[in-house]
PDB file of N, CA and C in Angstrom:
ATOM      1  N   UNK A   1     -17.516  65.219   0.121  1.00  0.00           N
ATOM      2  CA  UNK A   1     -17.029  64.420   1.230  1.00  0.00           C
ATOM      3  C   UNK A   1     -16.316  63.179   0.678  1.00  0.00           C
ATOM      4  N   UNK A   2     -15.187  62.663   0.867  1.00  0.00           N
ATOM      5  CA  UNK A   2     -14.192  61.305   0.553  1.00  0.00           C
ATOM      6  C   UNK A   2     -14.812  60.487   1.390  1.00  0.00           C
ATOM      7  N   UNK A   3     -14.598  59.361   0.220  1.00  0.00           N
ATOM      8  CA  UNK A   3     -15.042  57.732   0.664  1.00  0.00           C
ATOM      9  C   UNK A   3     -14.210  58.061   2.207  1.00  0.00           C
ATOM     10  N   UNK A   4     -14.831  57.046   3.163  1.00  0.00           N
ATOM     11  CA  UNK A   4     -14.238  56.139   4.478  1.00  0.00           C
ATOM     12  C   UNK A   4     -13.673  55.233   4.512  1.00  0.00           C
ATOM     13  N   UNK A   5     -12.528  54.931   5.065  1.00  0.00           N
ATOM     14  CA  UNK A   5     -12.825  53.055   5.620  1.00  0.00           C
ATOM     15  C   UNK A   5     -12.318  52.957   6.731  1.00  0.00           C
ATOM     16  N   UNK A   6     -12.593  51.918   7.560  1.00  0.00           N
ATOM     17  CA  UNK A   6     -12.659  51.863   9.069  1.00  0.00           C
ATOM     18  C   UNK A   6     -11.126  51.568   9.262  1.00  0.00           C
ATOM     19  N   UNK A   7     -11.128  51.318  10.333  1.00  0.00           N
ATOM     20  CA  UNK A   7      -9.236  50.876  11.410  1.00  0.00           C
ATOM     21  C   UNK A   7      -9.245  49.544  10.357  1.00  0.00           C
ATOM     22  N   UNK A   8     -10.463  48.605  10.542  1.00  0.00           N
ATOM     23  CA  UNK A   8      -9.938  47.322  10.882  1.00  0.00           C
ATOM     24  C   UNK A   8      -9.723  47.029   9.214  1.00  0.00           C
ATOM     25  N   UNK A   9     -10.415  47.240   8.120  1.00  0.00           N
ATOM     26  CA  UNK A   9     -10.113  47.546   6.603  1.00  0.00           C
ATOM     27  C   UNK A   9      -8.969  47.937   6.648  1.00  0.00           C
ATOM     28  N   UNK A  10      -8.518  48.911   6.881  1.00  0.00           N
ATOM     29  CA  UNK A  10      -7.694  49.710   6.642  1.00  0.00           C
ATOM     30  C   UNK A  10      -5.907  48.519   7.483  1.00  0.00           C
ATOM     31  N   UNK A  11      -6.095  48.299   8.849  1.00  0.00           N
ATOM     32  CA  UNK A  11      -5.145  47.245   8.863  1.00  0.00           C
ATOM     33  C   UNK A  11      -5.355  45.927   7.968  1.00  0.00           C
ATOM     34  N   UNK A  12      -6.201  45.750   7.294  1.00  0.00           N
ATOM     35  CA  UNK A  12      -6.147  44.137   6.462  1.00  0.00           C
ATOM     36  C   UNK A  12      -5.803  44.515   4.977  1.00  0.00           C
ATOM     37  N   UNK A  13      -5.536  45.408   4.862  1.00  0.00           N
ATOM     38  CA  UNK A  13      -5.361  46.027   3.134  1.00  0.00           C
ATOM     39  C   UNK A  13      -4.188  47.627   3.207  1.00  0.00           C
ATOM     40  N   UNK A  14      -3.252  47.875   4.659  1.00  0.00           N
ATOM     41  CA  UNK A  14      -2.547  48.584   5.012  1.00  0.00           C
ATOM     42  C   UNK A  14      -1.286  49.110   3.901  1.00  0.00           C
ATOM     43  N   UNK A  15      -0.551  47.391   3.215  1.00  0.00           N
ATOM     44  CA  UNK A  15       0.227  48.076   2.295  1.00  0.00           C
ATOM     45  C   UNK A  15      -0.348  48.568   0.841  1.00  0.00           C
ATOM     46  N   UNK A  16      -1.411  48.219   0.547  1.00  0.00           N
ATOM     47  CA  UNK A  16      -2.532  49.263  -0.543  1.00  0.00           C
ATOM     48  C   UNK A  16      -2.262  50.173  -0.461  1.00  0.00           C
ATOM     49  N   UNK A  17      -1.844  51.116   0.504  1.00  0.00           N
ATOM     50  CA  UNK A  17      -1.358  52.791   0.534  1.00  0.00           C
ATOM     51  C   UNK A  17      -0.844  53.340   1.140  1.00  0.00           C
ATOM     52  N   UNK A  18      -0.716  54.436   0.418  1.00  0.00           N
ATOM     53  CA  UNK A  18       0.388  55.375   1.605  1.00  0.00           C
ATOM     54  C   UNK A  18      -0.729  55.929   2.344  1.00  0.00           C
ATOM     55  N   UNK A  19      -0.169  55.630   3.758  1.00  0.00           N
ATOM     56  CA  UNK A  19      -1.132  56.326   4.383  1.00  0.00           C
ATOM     57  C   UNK A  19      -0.719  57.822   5.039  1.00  0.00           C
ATOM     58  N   UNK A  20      -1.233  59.019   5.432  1.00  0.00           N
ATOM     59  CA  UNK A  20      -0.715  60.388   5.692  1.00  0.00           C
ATOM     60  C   UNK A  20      -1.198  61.231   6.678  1.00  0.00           C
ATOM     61  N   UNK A  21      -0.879  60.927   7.432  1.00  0.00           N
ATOM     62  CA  UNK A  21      -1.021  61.753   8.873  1.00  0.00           C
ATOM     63  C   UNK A  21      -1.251  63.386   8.764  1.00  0.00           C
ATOM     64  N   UNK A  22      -2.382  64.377   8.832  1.00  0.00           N
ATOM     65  CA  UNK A  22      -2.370  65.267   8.248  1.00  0.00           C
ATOM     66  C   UNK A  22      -1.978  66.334   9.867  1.00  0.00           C
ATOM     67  N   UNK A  23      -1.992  65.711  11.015  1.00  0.00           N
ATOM     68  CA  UNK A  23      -2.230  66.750  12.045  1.00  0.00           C
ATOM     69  C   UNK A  23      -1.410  67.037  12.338  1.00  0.00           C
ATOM     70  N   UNK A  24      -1.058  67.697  13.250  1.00  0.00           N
ATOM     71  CA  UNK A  24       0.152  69.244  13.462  1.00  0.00           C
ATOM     72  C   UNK A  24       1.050  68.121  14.272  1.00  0.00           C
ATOM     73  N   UNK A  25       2.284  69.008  13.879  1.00  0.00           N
ATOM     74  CA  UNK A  25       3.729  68.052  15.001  1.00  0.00           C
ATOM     75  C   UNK A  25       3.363  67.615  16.642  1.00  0.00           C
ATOM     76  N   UNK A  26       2.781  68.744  17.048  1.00  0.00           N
ATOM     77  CA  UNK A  26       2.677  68.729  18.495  1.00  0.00           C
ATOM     78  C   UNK A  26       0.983  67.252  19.173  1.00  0.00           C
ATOM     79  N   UNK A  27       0.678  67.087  18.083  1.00  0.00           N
ATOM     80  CA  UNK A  27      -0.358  65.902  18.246  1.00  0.00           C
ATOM     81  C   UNK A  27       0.315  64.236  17.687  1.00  0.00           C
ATOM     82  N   UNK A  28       1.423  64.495  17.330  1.00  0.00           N
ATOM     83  CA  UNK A  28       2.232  63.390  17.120  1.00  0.00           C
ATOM     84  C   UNK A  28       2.542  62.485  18.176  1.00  0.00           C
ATOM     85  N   UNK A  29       2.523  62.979  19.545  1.00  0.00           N
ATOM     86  CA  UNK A  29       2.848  62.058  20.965  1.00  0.00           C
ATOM     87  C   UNK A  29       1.922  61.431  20.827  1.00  0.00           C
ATOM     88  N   UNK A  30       0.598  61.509  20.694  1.00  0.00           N
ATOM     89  CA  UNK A  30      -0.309  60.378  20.827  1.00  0.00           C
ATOM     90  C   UNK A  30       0.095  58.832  20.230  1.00  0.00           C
ATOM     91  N   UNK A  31       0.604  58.860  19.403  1.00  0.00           N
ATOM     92  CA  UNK A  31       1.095  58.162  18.494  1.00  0.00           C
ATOM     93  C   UNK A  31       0.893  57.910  16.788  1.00  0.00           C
ATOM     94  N   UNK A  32       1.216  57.427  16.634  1.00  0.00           N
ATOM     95  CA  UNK A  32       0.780  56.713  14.953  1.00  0.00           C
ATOM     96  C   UNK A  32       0.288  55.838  14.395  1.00  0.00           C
ATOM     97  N   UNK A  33       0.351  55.859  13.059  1.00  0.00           N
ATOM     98  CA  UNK A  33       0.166  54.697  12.044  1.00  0.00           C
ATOM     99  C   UNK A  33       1.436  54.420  11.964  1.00  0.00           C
ATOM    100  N   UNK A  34       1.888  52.889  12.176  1.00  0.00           N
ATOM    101  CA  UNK A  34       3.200  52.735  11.330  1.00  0.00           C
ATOM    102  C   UNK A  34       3.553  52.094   9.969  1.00  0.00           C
ATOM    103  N   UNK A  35       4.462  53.213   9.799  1.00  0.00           N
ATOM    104  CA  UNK A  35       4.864  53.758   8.142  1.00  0.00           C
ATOM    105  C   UNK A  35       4.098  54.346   7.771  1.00  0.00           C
ATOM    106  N   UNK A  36       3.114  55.285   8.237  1.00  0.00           N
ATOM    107  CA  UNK A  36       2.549  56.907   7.604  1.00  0.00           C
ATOM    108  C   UNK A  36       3.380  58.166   8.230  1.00  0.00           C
ATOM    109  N   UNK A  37       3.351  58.695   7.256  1.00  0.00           N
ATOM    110  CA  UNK A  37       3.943  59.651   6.319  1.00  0.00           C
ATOM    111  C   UNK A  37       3.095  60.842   7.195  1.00  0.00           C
ATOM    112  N   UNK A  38       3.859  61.762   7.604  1.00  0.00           N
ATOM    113  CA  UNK A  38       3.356  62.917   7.831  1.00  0.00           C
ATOM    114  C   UNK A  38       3.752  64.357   7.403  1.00  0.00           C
ATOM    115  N   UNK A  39       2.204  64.564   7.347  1.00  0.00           N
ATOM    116  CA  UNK A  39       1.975  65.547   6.298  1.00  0.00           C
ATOM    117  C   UNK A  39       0.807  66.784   6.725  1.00  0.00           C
ATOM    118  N   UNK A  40       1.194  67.843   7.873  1.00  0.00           N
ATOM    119  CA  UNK A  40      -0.032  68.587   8.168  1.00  0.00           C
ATOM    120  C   UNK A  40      -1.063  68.837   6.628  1.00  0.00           C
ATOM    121  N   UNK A  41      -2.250  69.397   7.378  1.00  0.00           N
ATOM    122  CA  UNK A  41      -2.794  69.444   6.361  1.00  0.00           C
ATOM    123  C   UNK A  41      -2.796  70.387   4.814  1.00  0.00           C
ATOM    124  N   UNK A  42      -2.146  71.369   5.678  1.00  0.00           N
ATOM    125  CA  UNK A  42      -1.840  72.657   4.869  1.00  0.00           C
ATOM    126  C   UNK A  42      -0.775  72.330   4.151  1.00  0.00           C
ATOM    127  N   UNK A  43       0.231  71.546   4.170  1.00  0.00           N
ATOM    128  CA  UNK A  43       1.438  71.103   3.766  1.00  0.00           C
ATOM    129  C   UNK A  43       0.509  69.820   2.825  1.00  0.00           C
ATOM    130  N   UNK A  44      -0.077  69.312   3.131  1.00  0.00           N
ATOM    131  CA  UNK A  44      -0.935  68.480   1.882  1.00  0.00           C
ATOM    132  C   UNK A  44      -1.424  69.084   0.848  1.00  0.00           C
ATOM    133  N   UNK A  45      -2.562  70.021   1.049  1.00  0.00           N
ATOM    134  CA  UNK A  45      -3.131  70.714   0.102  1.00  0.00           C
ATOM    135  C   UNK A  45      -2.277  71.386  -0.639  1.00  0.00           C
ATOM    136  N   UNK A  46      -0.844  72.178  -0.278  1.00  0.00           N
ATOM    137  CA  UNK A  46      -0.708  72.506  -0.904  1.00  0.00           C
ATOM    138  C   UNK A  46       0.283  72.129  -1.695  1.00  0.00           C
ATOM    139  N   UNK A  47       1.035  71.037  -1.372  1.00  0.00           N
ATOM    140  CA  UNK A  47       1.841  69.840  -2.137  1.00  0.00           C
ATOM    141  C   UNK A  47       1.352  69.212  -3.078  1.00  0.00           C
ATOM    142  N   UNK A  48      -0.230  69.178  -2.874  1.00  0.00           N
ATOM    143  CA  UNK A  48      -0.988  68.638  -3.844  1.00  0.00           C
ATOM    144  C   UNK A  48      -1.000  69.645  -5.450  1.00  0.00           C
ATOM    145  N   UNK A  49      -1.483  70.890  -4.722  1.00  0.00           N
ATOM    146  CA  UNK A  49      -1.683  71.513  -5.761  1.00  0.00           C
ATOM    147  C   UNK A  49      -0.561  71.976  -6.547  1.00  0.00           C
ATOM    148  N   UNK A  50       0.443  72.240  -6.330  1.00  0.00           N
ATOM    149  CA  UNK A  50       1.733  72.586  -6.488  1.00  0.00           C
ATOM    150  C   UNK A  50       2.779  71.480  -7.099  1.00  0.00           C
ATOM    151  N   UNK A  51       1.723  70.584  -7.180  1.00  0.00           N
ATOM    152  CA  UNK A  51       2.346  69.132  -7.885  1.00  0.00           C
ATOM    153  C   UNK A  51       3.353  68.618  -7.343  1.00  0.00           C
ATOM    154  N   UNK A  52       3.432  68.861  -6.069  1.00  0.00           N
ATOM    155  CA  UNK A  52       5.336  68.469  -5.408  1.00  0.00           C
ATOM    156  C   UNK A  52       4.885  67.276  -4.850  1.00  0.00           C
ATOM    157  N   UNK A  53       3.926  66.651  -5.391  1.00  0.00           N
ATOM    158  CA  UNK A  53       3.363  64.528  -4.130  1.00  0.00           C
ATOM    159  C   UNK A  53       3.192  64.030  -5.679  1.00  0.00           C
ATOM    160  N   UNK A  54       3.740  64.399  -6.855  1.00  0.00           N
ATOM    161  CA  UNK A  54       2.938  63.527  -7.928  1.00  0.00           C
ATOM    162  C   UNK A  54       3.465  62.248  -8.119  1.00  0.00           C
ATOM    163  N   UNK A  55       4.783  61.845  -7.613  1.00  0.00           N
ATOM    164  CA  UNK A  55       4.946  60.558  -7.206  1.00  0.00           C
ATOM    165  C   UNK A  55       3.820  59.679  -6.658  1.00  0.00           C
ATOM    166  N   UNK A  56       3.006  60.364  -5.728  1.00  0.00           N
ATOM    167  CA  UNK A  56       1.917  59.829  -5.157  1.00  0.00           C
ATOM    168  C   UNK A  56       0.797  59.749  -6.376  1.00  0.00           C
ATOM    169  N   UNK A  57       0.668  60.087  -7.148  1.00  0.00           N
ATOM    170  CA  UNK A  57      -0.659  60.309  -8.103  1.00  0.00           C
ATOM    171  C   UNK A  57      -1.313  58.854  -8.934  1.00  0.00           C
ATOM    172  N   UNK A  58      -0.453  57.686  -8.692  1.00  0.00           N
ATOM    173  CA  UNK A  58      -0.929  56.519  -9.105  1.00  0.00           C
ATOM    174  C   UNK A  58      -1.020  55.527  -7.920  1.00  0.00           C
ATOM    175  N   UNK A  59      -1.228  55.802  -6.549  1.00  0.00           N
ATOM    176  CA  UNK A  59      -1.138  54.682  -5.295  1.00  0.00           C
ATOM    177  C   UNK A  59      -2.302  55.507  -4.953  1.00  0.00           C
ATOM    178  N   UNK A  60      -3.079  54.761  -4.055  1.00  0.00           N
ATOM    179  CA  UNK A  60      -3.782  55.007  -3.228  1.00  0.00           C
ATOM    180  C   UNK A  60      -3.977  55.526  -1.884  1.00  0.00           C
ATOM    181  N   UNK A  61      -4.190  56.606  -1.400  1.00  0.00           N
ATOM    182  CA  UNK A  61      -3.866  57.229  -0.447  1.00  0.00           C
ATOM    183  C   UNK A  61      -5.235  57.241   0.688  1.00  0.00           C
ATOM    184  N   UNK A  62      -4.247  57.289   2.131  1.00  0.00           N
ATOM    185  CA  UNK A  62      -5.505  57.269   2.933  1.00  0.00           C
ATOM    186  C   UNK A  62      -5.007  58.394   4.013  1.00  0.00           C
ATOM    187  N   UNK A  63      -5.648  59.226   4.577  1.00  0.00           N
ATOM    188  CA  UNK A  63      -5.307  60.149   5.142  1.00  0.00           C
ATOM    189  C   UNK A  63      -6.424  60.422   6.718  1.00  0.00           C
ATOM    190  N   UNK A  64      -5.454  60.452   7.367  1.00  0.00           N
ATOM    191  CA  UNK A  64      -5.894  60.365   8.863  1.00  0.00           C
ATOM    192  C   UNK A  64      -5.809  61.703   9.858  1.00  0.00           C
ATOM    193  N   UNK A  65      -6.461  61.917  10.698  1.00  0.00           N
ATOM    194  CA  UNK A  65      -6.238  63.540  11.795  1.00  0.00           C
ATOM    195  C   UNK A  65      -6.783  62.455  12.990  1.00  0.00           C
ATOM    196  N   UNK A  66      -6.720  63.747  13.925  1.00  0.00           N
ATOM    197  CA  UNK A  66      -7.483  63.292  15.398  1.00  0.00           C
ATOM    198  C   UNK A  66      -8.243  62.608  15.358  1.00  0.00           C
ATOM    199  N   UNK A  67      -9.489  63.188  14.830  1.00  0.00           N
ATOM    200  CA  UNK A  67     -11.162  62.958  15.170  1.00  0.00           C
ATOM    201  C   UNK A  67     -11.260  62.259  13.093  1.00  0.00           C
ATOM    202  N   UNK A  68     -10.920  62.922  12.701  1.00  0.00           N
ATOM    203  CA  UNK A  68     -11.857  62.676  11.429  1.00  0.00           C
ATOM    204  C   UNK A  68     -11.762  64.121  10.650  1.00  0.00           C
ATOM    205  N   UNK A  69     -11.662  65.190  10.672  1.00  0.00           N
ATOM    206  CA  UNK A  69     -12.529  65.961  10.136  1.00  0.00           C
ATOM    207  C   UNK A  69     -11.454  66.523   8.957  1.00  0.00           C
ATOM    208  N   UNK A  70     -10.204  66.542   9.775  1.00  0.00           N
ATOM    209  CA  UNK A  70      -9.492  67.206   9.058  1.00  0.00           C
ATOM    210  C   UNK A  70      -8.556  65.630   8.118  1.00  0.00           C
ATOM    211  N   UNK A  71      -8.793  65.047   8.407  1.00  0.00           N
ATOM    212  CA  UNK A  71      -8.719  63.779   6.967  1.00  0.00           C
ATOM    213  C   UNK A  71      -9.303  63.533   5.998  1.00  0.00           C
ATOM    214  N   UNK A  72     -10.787  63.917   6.315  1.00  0.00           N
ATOM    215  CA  UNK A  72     -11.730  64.414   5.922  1.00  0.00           C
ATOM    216  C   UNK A  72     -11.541  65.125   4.344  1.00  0.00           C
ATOM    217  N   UNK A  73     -10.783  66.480   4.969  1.00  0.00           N
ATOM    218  CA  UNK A  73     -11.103  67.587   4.357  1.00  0.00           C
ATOM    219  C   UNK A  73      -9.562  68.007   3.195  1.00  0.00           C
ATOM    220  N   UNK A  74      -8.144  66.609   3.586  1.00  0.00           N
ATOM    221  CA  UNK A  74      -7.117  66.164   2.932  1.00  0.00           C
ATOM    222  C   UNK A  74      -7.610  65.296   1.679  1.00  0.00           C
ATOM    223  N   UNK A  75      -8.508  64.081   2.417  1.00  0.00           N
ATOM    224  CA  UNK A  75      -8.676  63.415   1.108  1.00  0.00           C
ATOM    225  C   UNK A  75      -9.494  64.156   0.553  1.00  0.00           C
ATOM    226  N   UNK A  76     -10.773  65.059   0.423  1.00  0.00           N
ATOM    227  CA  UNK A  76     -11.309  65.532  -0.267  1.00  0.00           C
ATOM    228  C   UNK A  76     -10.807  66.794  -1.713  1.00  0.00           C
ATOM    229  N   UNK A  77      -9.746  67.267  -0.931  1.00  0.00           N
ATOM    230  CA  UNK A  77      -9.133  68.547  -1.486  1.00  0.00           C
ATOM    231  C   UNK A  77      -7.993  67.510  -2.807  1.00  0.00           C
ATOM    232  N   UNK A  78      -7.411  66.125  -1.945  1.00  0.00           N
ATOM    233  CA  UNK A  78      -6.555  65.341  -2.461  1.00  0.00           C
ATOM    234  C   UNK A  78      -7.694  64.984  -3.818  1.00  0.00           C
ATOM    235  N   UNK A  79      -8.693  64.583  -3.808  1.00  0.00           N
ATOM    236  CA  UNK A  79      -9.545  64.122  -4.699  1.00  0.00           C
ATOM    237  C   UNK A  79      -9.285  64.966  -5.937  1.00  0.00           C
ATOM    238  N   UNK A  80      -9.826  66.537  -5.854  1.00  0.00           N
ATOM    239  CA  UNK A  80     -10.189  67.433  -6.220  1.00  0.00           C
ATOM    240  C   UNK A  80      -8.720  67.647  -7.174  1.00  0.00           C
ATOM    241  N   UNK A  81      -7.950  66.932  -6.627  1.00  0.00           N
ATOM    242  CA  UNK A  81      -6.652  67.218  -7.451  1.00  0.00           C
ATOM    243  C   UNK A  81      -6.447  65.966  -8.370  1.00  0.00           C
ATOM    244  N   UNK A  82      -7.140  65.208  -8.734  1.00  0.00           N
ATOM    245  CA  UNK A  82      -6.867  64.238  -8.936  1.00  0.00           C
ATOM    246  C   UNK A  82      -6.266  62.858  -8.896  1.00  0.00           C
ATOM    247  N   UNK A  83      -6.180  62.870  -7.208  1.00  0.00           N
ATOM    248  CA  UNK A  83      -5.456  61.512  -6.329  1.00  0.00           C
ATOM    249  C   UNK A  83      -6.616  60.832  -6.176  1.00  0.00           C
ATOM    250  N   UNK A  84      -6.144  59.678  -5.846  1.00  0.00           N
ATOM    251  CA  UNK A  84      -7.628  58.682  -5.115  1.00  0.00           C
ATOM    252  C   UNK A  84      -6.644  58.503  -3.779  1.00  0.00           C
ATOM    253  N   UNK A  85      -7.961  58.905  -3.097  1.00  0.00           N
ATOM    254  CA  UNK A  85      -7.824  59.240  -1.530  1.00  0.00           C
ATOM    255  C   UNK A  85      -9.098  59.286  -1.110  1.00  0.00           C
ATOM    256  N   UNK A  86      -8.952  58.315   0.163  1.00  0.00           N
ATOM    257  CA  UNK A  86      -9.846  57.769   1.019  1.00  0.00           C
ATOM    258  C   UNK A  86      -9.182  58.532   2.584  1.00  0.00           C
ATOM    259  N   UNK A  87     -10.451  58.370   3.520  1.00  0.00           N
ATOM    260  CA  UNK A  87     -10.279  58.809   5.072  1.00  0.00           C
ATOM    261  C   UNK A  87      -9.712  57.757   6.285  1.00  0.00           C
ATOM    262  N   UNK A  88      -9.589  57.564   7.031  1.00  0.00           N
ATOM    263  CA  UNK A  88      -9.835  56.870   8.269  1.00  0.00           C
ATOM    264  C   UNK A  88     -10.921  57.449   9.051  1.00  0.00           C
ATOM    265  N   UNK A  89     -11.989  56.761   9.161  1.00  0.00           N
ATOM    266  CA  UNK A  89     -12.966  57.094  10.148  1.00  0.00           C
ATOM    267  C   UNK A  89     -12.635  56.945  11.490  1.00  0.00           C
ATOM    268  N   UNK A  90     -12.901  58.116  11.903  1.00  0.00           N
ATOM    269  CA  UNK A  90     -13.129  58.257  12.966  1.00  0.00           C
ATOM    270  C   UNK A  90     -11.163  58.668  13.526  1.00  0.00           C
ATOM    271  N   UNK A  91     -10.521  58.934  12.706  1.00  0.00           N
ATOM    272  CA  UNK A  91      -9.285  59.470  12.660  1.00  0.00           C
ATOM    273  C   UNK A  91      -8.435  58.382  13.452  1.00  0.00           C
ATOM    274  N   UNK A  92      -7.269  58.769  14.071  1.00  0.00           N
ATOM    275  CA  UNK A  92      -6.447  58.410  15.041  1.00  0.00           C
ATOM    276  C   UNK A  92      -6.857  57.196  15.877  1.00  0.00           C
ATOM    277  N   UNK A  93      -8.092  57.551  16.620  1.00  0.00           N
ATOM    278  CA  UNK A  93      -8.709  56.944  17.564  1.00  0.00           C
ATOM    279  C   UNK A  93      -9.048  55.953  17.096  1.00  0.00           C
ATOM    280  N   UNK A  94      -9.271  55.975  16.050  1.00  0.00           N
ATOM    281  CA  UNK A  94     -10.415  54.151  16.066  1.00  0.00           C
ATOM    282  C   UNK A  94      -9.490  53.557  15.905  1.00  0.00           C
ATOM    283  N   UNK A  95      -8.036  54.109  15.164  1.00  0.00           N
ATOM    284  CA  UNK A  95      -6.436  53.244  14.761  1.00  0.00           C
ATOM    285  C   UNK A  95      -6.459  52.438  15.872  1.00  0.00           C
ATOM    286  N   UNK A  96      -6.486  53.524  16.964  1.00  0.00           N
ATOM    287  CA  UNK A  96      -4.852  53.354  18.683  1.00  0.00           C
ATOM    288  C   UNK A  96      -6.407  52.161  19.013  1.00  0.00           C
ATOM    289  N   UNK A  97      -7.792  51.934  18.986  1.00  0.00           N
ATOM    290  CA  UNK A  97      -8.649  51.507  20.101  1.00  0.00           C
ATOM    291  C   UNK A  97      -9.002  50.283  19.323  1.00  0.00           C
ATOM    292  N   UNK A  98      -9.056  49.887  17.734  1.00  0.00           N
ATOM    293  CA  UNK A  98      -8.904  48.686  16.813  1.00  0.00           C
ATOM    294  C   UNK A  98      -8.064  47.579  17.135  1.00  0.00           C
TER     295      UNK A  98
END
């Protein structure tokens, strides 16, 4: 499981990283992070592995979905590749309600 950090961390230390929106096009109306980068998740993992984000491989990355789970499961896989990558708890929501 990847470290957390909350909305309100995460806005006081925002340009620290790229941050990466992992959820599908059609959940994009809700809105955003602004200046994150979107990146479904499947298009993460496998950018990761495939070495096509290694620009990214020395910044710090934070990666966000709806709920949590599937940011979750970006920074973890992101880890596994050797990025440092952290979550947004509680995904989207705690962003838009912070």
């Amino acid at each position: 499981m990847a470290d957390k950090i909350t909305a309100s961390e995460l806005k006081s230390k925002k340009d620290d990283f790229v941050i990466i929106d992992v959820r599908e096009l059609d959940e994009l109306a809700s809105g955003k992070v602004d200046g994150s980068v979107h990146m479904p998740l499947g298009l993460a993992i496998r950018n990761a592995k495939k070495k096509q984000i290694e620009d990214l491989r020395d910044k710090k990355i934070c990666t966000y979905c709806g709920t949590g789970y599937r940011g979750n499961i970006a920074a973890d896989e992101l880890n596994k590749e050797g990025f440092s990558a952290v979550t947004l708890d509680g995904g989207y929501p705690s962003w838009d309600s912070n």
